[in-house]
Protein backbone atom coordinates (compact mmCIF):
# COMPACT_ATOMS: atom_id res chain seq x y z
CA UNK A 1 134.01 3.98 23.95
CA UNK A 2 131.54 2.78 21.54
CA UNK A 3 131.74 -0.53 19.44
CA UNK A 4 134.95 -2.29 18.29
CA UNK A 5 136.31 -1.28 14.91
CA UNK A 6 135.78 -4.38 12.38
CA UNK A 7 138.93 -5.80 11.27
CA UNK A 8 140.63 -4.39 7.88
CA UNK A 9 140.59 -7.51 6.06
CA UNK A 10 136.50 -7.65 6.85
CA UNK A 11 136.16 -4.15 5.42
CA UNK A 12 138.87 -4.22 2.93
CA UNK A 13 137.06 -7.80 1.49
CA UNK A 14 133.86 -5.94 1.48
CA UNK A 15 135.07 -3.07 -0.18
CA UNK A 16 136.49 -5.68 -2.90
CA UNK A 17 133.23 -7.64 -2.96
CA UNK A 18 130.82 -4.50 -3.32
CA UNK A 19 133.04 -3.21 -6.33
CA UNK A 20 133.10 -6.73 -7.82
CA UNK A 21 129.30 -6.93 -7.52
CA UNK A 22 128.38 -3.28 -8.17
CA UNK A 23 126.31 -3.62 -4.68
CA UNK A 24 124.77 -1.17 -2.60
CA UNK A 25 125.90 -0.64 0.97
CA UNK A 26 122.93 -2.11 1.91
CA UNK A 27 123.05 -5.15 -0.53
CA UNK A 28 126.83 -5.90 0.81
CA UNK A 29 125.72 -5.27 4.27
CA UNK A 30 122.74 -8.16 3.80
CA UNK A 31 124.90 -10.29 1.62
CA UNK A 32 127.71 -10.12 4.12
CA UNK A 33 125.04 -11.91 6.68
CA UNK A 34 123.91 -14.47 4.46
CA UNK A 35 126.88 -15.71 2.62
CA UNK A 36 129.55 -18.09 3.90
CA UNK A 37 132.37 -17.87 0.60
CA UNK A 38 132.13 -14.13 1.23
CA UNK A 39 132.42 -14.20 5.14
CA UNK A 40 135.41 -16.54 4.15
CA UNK A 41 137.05 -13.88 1.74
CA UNK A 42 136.87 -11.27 4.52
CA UNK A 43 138.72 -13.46 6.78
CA UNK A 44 136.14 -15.68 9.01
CA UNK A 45 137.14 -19.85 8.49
CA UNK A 46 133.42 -20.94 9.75
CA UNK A 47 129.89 -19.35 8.44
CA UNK A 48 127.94 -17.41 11.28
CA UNK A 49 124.88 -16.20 10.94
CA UNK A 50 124.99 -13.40 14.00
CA UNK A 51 127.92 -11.41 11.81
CA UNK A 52 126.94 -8.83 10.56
CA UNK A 53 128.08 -5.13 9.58
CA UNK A 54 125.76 -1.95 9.06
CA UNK A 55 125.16 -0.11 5.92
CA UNK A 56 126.49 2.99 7.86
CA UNK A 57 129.94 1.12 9.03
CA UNK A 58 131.01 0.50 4.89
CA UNK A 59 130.17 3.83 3.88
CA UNK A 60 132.18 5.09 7.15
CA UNK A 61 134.87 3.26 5.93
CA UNK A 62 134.68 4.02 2.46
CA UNK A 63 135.16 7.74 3.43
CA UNK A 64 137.95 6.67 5.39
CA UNK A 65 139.73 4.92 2.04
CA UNK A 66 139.26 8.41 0.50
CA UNK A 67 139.67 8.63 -3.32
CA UNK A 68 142.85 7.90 -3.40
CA UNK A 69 142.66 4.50 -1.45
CA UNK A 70 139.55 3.32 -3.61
CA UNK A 71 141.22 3.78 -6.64
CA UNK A 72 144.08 1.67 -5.66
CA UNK A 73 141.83 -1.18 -4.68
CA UNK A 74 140.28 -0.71 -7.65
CA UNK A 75 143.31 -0.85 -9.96
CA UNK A 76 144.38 -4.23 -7.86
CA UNK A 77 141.13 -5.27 -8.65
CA UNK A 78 141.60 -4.83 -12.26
CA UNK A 79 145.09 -6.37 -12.43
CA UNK A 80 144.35 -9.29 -10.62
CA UNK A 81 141.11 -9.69 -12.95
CA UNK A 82 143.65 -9.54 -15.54
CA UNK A 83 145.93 -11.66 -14.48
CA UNK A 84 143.52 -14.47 -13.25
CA UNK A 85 142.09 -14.17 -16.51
CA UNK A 86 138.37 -13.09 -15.73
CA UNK A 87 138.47 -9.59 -17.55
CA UNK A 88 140.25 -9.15 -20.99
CA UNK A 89 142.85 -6.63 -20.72
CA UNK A 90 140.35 -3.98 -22.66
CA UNK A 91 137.29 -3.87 -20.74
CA UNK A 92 135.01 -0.77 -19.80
CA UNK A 93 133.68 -0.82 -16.51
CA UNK A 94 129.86 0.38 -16.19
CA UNK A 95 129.40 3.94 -15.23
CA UNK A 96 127.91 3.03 -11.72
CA UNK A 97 130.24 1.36 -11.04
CA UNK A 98 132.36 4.43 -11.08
CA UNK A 99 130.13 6.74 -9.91
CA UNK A 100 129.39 4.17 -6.97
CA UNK A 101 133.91 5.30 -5.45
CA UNK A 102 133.38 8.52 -6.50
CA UNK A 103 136.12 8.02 -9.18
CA UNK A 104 136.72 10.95 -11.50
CA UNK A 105 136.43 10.37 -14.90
CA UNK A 106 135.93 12.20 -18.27
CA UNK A 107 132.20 12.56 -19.18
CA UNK A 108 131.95 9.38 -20.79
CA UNK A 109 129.26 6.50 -20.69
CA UNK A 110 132.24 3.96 -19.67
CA UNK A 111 135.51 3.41 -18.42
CA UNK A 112 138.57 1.97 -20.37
CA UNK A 113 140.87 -0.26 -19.00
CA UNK A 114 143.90 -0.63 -20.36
């Protein structure tokens, strides 16, 4: 009853994307709709303009990750960053960024990454 689920590598990808891009659910939600590379990263081959996924539906899903699951995207996010070469292996992520998963910290300005 009620709409279909979207699939886990749509909200998964978005999840990625919004961290990557420090986006609001509302920015992903409208940048999800009007860009093809990231429909393609969340798992669609061809671009279509009548996707789309509500504000409400990430932040559902979000709570869904919990803590725990955000902070492992998070770290994979990190190590593949790493590894690909597009973040030096000490970095400090932005605050917001942060505060955006919930992700508990000390009361610092920054996050290291080590």
């Amino acid at each position: 009853f009620g709409r279909e689920r979207k699939s886990m590598r749509m909200m998964l990808g978005l999840i990625m994307l919004q961290a990557m891009y420090n986006f609001s659910d509302s920015l992903t939600s409208e940048e999800f709709e009007e860009n093809n590379y990231w429909q393609y990263f969340c798992g669609y081959e061809y671009f279509d303009s009548a996707i789309s996924v509500s504000e409400s539906s990430i932040g559902r899903f979000r709570r869904l990750l919990g803590t725990e699951g955000l902070e492992e995207i998070m770290k994979e996010l990190v190590r593949v960053g790493i590894k690909s070469g597009s973040l030096k292996k000490k970095t400090w992520l932005p605050l917001s960024l942060i505060q955006l998963y919930n992700l508990r910290i000390s009361n610092t300005r920054m996050m290291h990454i080590y």
